[in-house]
N, C-alpha and C. Protein backbone atom coordinates (compact mmCIF):
# COMPACT_ATOMS: atom_id res chain seq x y z
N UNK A 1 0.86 -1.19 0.00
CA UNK A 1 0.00 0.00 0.00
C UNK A 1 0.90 1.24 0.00
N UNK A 2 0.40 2.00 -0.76
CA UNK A 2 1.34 3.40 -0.77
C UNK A 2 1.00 4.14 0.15
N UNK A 3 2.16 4.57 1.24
CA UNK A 3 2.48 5.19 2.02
C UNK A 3 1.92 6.76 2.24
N UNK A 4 1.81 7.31 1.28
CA UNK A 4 1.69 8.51 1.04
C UNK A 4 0.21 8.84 1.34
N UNK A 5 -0.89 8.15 1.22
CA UNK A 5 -2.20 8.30 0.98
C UNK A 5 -2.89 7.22 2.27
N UNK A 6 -2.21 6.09 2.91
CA UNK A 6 -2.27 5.43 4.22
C UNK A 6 -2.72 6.24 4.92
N UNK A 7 -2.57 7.30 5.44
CA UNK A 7 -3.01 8.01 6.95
C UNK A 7 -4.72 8.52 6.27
N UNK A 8 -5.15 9.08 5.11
CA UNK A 8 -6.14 9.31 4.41
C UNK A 8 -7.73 8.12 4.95
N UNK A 9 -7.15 6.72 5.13
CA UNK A 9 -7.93 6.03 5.93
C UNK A 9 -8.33 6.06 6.82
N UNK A 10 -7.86 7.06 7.63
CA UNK A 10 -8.25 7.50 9.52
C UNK A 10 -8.81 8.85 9.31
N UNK A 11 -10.04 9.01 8.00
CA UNK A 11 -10.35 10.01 8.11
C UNK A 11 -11.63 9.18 8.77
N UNK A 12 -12.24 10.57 9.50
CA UNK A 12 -13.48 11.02 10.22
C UNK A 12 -14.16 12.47 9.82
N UNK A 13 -15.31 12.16 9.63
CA UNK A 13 -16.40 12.78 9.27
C UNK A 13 -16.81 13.77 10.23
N UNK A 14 -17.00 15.07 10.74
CA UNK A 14 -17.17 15.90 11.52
C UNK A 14 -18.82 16.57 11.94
N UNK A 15 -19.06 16.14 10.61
CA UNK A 15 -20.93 15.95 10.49
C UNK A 15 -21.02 17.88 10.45
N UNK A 16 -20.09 18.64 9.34
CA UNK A 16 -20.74 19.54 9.64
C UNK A 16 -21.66 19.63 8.30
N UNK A 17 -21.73 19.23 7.29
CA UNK A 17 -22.83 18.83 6.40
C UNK A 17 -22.39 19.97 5.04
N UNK A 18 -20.81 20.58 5.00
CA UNK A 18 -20.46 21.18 3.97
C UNK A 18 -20.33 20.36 2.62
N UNK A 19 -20.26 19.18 2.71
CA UNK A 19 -20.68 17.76 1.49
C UNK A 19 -22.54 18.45 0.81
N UNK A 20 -22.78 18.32 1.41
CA UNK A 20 -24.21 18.39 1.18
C UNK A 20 -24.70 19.80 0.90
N UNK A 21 -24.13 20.77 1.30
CA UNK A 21 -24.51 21.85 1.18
C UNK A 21 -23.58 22.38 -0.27
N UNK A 22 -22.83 22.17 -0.47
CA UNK A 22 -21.97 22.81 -1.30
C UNK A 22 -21.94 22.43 -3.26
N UNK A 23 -21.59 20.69 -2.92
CA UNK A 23 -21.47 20.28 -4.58
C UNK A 23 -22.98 19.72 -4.74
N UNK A 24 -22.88 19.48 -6.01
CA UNK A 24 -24.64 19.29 -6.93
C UNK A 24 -24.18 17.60 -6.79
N UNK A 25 -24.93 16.81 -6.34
CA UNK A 25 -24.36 15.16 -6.06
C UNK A 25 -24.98 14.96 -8.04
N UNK A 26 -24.14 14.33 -8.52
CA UNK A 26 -24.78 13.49 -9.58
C UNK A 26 -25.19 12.49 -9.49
N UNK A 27 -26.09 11.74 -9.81
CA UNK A 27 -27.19 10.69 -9.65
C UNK A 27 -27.10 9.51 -11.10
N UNK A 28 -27.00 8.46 -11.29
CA UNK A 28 -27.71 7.75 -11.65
C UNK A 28 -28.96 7.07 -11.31
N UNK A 29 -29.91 6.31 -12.86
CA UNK A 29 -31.12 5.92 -12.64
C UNK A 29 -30.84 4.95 -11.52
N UNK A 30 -29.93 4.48 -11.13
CA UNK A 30 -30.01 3.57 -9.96
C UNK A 30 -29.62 3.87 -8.46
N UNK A 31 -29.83 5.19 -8.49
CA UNK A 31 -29.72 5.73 -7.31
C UNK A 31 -30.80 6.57 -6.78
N UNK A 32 -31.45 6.71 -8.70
CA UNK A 32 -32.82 8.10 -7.96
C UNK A 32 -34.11 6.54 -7.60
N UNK A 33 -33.44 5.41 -8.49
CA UNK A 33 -34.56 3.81 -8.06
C UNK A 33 -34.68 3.81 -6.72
N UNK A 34 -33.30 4.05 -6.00
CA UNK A 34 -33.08 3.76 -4.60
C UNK A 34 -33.81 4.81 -3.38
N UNK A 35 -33.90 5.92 -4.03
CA UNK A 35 -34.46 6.92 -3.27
C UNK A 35 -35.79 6.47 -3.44
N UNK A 36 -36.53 6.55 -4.64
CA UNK A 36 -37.51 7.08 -5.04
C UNK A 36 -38.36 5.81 -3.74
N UNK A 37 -37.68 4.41 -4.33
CA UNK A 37 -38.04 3.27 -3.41
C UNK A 37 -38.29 3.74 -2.07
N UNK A 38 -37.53 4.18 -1.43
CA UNK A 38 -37.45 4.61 0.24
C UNK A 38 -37.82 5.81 0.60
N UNK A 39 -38.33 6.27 -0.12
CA UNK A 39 -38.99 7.79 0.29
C UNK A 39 -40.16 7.54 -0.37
N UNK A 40 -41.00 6.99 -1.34
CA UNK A 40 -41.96 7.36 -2.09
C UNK A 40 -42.45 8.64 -2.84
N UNK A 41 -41.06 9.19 -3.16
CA UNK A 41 -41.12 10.27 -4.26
C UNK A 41 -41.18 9.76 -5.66
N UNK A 42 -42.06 11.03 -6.39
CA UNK A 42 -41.66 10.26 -7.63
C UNK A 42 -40.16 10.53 -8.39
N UNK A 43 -39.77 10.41 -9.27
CA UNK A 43 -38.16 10.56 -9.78
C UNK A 43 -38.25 12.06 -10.22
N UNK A 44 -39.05 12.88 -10.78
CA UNK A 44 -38.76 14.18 -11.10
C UNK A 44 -39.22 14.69 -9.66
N UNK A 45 -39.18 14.69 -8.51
CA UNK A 45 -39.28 15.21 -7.33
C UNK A 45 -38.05 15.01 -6.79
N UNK A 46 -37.01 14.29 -7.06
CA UNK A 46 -35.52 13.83 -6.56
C UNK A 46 -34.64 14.46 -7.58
N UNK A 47 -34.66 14.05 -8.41
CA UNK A 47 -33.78 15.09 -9.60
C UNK A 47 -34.32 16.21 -10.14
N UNK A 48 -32.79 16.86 -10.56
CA UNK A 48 -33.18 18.45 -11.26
C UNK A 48 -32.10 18.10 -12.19
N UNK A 49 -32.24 18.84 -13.06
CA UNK A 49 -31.16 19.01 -14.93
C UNK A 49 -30.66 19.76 -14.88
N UNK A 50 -29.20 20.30 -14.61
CA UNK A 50 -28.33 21.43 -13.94
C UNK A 50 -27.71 21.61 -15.58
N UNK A 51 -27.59 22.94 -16.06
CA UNK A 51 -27.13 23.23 -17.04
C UNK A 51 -24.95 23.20 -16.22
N UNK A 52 -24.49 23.56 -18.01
CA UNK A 52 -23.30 23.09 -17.37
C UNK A 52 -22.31 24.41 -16.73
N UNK A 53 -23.28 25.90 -16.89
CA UNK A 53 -22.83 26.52 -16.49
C UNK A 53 -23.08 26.82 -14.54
N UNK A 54 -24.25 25.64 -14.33
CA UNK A 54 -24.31 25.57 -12.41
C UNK A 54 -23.64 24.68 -11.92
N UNK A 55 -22.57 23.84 -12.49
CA UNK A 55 -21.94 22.88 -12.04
C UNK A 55 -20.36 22.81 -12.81
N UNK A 56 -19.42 22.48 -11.30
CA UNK A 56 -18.10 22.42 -11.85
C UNK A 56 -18.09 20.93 -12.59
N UNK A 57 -18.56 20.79 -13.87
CA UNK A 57 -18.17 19.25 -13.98
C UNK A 57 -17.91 19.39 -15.74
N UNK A 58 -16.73 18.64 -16.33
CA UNK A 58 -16.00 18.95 -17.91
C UNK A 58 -17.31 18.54 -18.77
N UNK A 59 -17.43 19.27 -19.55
CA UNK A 59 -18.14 18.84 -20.85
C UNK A 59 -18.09 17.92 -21.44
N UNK A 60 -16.82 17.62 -21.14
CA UNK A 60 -15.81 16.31 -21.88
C UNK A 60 -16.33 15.09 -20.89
N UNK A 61 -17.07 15.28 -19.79
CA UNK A 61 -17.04 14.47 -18.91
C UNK A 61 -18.40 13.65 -19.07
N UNK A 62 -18.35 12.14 -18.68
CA UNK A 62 -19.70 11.69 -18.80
C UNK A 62 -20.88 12.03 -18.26
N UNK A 63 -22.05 11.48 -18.70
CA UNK A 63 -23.26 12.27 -17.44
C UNK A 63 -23.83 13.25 -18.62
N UNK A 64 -23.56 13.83 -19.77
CA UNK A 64 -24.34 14.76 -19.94
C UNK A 64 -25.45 14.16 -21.05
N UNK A 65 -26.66 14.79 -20.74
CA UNK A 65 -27.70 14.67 -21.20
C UNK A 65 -28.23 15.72 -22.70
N UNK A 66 -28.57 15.68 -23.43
CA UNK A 66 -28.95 16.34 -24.67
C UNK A 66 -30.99 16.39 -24.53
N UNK A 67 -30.76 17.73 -23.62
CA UNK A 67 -32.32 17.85 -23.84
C UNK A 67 -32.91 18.50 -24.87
N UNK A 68 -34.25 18.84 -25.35
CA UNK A 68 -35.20 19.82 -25.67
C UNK A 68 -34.32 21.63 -25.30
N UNK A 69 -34.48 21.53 -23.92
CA UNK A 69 -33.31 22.93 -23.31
C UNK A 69 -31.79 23.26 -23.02
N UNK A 70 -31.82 22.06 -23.82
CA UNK A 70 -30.01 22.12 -24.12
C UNK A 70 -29.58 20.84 -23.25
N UNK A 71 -28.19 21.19 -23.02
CA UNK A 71 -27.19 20.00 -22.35
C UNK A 71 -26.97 20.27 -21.08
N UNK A 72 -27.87 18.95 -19.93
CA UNK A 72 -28.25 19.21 -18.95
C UNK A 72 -27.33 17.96 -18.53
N UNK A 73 -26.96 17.69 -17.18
CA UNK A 73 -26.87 16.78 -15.82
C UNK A 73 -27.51 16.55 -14.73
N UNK A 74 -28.00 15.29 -14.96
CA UNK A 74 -28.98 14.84 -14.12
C UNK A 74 -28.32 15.00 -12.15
N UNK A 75 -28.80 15.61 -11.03
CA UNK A 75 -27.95 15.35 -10.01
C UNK A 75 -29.16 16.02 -9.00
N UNK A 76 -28.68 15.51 -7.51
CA UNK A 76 -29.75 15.17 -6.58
C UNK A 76 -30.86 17.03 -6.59
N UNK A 77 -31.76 16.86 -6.66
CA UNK A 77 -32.89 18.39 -6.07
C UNK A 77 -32.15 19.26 -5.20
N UNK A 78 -31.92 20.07 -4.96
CA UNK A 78 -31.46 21.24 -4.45
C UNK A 78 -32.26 21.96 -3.70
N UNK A 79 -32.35 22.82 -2.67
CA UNK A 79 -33.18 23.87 -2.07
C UNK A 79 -31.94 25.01 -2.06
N UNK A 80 -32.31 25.83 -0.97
CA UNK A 80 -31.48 27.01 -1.25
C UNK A 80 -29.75 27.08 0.04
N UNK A 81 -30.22 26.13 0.83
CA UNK A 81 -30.07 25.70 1.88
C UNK A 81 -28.73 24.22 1.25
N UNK A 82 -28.87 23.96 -0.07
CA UNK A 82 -27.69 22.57 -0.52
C UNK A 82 -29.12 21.40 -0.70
N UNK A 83 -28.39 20.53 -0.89
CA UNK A 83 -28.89 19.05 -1.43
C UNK A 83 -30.81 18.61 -0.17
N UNK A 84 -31.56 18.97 -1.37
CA UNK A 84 -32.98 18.78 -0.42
C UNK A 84 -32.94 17.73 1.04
N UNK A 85 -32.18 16.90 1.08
CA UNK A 85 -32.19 15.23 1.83
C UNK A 85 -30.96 15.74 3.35
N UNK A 86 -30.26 17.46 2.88
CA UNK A 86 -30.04 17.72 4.16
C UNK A 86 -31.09 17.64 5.42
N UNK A 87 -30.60 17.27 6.61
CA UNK A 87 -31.68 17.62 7.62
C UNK A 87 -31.08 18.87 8.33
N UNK A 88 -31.99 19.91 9.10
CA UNK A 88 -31.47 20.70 10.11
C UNK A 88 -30.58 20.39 10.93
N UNK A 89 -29.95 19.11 11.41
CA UNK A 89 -29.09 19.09 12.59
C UNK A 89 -27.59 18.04 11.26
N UNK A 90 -28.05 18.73 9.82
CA UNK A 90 -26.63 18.45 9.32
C UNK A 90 -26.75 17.36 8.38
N UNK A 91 -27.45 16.06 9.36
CA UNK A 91 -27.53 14.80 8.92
C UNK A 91 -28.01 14.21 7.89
N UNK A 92 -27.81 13.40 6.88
CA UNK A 92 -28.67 13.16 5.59
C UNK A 92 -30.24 12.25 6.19
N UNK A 93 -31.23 12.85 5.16
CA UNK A 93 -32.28 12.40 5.92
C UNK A 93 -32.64 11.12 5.14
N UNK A 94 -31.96 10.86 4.04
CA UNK A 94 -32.25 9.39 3.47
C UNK A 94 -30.85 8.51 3.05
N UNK A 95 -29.95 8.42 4.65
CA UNK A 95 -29.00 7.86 4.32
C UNK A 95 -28.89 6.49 4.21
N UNK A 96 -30.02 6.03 4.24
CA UNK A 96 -30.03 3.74 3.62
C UNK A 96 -29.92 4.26 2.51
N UNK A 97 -30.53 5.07 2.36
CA UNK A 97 -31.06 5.20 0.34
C UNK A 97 -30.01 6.13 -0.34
N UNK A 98 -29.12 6.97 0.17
CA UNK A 98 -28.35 7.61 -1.03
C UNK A 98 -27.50 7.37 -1.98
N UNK A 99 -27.74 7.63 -2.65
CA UNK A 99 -26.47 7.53 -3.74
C UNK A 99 -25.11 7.22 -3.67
N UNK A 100 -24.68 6.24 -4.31
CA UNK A 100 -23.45 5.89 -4.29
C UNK A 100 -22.15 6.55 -4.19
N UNK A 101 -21.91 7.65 -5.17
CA UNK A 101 -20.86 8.39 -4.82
C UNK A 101 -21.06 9.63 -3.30
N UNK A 102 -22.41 9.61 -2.63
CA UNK A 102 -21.96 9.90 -1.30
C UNK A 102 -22.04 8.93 -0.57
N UNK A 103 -21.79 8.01 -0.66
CA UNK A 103 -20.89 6.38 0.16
C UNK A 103 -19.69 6.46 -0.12
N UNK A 104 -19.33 6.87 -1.44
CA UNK A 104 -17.88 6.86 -1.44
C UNK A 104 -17.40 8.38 -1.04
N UNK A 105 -17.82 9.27 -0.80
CA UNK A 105 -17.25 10.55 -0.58
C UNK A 105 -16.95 10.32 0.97
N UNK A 106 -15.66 10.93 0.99
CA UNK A 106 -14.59 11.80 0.43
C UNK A 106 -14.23 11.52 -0.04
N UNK A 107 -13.71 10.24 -0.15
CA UNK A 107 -12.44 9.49 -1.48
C UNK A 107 -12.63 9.50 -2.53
N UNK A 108 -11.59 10.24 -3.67
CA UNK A 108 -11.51 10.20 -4.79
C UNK A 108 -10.38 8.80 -4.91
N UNK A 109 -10.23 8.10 -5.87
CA UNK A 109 -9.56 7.16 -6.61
C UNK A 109 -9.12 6.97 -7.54
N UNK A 110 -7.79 6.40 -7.58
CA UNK A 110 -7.77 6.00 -8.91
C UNK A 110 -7.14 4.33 -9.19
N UNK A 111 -7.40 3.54 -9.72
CA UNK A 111 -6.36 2.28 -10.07
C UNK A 111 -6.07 2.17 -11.08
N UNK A 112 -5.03 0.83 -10.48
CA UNK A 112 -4.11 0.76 -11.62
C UNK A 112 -4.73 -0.71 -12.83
N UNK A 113 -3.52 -1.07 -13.21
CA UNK A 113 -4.27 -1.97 -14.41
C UNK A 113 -5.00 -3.20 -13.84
N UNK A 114 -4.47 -3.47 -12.37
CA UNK A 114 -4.71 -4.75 -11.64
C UNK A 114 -6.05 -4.48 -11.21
N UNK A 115 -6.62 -3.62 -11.41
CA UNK A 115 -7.51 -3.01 -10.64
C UNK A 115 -7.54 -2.92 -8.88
N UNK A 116 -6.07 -2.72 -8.74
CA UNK A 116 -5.81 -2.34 -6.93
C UNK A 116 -6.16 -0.58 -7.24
N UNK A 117 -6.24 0.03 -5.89
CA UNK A 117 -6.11 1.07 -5.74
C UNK A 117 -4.70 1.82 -5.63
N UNK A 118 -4.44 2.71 -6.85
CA UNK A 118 -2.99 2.94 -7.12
C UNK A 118 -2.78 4.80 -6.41
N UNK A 119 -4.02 5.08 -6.37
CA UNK A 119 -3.94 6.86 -5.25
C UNK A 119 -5.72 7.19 -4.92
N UNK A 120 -5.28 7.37 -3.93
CA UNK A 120 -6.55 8.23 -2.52
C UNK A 120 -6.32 8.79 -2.59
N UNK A 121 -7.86 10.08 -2.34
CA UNK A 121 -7.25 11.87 -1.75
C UNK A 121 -8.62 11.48 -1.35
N UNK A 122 -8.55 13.03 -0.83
CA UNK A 122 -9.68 13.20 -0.27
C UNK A 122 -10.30 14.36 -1.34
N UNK A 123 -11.72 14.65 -1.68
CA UNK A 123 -12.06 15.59 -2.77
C UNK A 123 -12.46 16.53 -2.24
N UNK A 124 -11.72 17.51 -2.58
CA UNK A 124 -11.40 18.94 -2.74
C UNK A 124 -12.60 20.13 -3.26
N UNK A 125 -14.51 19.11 -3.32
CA UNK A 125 -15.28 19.48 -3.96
C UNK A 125 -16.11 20.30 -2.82
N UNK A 126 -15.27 20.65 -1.61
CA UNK A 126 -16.17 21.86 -0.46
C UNK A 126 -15.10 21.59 0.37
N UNK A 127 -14.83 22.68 1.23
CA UNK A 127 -14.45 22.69 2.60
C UNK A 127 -14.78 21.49 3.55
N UNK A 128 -13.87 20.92 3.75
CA UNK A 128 -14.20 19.62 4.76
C UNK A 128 -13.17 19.84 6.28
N UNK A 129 -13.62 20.18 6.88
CA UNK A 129 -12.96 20.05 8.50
C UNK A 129 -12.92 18.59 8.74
N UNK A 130 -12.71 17.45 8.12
CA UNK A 130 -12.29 16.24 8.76
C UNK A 130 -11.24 16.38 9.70
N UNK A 131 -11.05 14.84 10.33
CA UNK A 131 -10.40 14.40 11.24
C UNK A 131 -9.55 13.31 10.71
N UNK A 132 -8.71 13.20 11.15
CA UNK A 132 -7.91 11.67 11.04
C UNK A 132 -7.74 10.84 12.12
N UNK A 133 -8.85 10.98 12.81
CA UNK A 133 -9.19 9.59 13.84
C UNK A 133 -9.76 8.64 14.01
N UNK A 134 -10.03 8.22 13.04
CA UNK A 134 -11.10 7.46 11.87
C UNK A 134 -10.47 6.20 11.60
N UNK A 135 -11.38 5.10 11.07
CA UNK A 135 -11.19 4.19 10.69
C UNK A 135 -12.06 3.75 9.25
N UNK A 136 -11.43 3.61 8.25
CA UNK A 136 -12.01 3.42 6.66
C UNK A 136 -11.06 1.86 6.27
N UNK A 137 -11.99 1.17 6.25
CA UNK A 137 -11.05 -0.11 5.64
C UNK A 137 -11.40 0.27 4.52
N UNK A 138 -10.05 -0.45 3.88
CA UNK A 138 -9.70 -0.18 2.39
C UNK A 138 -10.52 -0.94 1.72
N UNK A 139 -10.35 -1.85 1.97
CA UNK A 139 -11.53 -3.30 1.23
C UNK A 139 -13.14 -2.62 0.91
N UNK A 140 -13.87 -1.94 2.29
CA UNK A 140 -14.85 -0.96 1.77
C UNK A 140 -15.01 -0.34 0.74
N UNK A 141 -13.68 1.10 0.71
CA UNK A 141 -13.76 2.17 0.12
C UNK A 141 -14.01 1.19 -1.51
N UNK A 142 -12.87 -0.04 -1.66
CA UNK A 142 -12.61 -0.28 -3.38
C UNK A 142 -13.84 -0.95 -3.80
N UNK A 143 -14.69 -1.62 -2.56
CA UNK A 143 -15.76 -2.45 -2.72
C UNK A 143 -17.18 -0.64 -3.56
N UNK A 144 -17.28 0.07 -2.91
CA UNK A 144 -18.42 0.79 -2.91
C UNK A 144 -17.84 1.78 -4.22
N UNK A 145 -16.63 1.72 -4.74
CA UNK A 145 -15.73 2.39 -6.22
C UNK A 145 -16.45 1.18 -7.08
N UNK A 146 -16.20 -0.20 -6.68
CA UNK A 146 -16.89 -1.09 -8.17
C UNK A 146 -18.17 -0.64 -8.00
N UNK A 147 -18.80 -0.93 -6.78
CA UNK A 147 -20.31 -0.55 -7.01
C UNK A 147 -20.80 0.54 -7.73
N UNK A 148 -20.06 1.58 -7.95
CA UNK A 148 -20.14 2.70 -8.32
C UNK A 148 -20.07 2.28 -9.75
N UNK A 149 -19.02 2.19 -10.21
CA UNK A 149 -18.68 1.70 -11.27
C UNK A 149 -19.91 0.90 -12.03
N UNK A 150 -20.06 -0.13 -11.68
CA UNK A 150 -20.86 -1.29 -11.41
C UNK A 150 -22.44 -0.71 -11.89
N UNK A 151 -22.65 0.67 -11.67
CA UNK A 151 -23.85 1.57 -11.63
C UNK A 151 -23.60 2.37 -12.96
N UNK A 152 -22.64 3.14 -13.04
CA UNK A 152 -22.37 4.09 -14.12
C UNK A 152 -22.35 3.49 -15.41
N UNK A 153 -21.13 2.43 -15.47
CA UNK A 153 -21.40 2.06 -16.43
C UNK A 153 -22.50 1.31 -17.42
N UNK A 154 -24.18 1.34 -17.00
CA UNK A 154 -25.35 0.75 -18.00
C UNK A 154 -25.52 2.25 -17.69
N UNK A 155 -25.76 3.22 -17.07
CA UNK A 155 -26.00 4.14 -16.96
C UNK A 155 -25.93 5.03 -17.97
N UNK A 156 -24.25 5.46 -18.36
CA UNK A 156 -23.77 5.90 -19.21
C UNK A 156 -24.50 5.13 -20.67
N UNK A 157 -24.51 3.99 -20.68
CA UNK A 157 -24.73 3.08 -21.95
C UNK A 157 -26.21 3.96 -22.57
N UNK A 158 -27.25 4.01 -21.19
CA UNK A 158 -28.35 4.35 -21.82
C UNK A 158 -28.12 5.62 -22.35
N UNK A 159 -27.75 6.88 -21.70
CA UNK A 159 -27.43 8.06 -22.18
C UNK A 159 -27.02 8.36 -23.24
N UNK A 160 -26.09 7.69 -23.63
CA UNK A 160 -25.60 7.52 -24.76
C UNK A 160 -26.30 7.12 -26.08
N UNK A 161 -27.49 5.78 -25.60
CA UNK A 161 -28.79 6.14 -26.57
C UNK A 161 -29.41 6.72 -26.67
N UNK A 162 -29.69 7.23 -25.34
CA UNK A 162 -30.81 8.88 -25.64
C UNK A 162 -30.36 10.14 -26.33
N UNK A 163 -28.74 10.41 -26.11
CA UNK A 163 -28.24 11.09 -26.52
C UNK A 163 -27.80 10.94 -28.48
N UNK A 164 -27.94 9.54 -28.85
CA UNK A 164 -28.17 9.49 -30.13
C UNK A 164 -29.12 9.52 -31.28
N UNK A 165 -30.56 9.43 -30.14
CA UNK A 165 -31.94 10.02 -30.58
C UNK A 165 -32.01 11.07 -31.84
N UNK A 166 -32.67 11.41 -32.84
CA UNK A 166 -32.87 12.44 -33.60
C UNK A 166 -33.34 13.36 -33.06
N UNK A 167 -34.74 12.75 -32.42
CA UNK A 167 -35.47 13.93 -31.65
C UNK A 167 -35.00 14.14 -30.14
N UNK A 168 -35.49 15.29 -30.14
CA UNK A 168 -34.99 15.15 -28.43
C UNK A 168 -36.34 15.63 -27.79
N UNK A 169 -36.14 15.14 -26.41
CA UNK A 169 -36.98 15.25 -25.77
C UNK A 169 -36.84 15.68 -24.29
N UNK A 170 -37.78 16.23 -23.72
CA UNK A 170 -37.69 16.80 -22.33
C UNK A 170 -37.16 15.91 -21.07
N UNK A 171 -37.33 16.18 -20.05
CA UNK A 171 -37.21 15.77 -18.98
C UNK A 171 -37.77 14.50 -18.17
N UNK A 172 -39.39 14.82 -18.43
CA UNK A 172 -39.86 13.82 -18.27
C UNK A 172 -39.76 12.45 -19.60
N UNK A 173 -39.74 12.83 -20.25
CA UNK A 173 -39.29 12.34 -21.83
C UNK A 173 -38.03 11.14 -21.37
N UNK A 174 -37.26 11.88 -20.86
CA UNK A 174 -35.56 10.86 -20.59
C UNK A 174 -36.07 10.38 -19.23
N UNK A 175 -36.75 10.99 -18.32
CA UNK A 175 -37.20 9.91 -17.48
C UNK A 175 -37.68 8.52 -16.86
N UNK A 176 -38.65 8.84 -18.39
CA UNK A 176 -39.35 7.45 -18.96
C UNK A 176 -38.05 6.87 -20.03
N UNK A 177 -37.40 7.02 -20.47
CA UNK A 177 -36.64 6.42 -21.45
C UNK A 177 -35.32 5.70 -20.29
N UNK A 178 -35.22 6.00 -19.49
CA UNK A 178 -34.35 5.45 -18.56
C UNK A 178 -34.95 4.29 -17.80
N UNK A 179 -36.40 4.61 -17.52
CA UNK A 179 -37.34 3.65 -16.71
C UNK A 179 -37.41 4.02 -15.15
N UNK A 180 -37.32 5.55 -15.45
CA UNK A 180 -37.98 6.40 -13.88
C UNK A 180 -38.89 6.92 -14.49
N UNK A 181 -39.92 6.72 -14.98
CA UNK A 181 -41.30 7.87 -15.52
C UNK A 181 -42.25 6.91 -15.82
């Protein structure tokens, strides 16, 4: 294990809820399934279509959608306050059910060809007052990266057909074409 990124595992979470308040979470259909399941919302009550000028995320980058109103990213509802599923005392209010990449947050990753984990950080996507008194087994973090993975990639697949569509279509339109509508 590389040395350099080892102590990164004794992080601890401080619960002040700047995760949640700050970045736009991106969502796959198998994460707004997971909500929608455990809350009984419907899927356009959990997601919003963030143009790419409300979000730090590359053009170049997967995830983007080709609507009716241009080129949108699907990622969790918002209030004014950060991510709707904040609660007042910080805490996420549908944490069985959230989304995968906030299971894996903080850790960013990367591997190598073996598919080991070849560098950890922590992401740099809000102010985080962590701790390093913590305990993160590694086996977790790489387990809930495939899952992730594991998610994105049919994800991406469909997008990529919607996005090769002639016509385009709205919101609720790709909703139903994903099999949330």
């Amino acid at each position: 294990m590389a040395q350099e990124w080892k102590h990164l595992l004794k992080f601890r979470c401080t619960r002040c809820g700047n995760c949640c308040r700050d970045p736009i979470v991106l969502v796959t259909d198998e994460d707004v399934r997971r909500i929608v399941e455990g809350t009984n919302q419907a899927a356009c009550d959990v997601v919003d279509f963030y143009k790419p000028s409300e979000i730090e995320w590359g053009e170049d980058q997967p995830g983007w959608i080709r609507l009716k109103s241009g080129q949108r990213i699907m990622g969790l509802r918002r209030t004014e306050s950060g991510c709707q599923y904040l609660g007042g005392d910080d805490l996420c209010t549908i944490y069985d059910y959230r989304p995968v990449t906030c299971r894996r947050y903080p850790f960013d990753l990367e591997f190598d060809e073996e598919g080991d984990i070849e560098l950890l950080s922590i992401s740099q996507s809000t102010d985080c007052p962590y701790e390093l008194d913590g305990y993160n087994p590694l086996g977790e973090i790489k387990a809930i990266a495939k899952w992730e993975t594991w998610e994105e990639e049919p994800y991406y697949a469909r997008l990529k057909a919607w996005n090769a569509r002639k016509e385009m279509g709205g919101r609720k339109t790709f909703l139903k074409f994903i099999g949330l509508g």
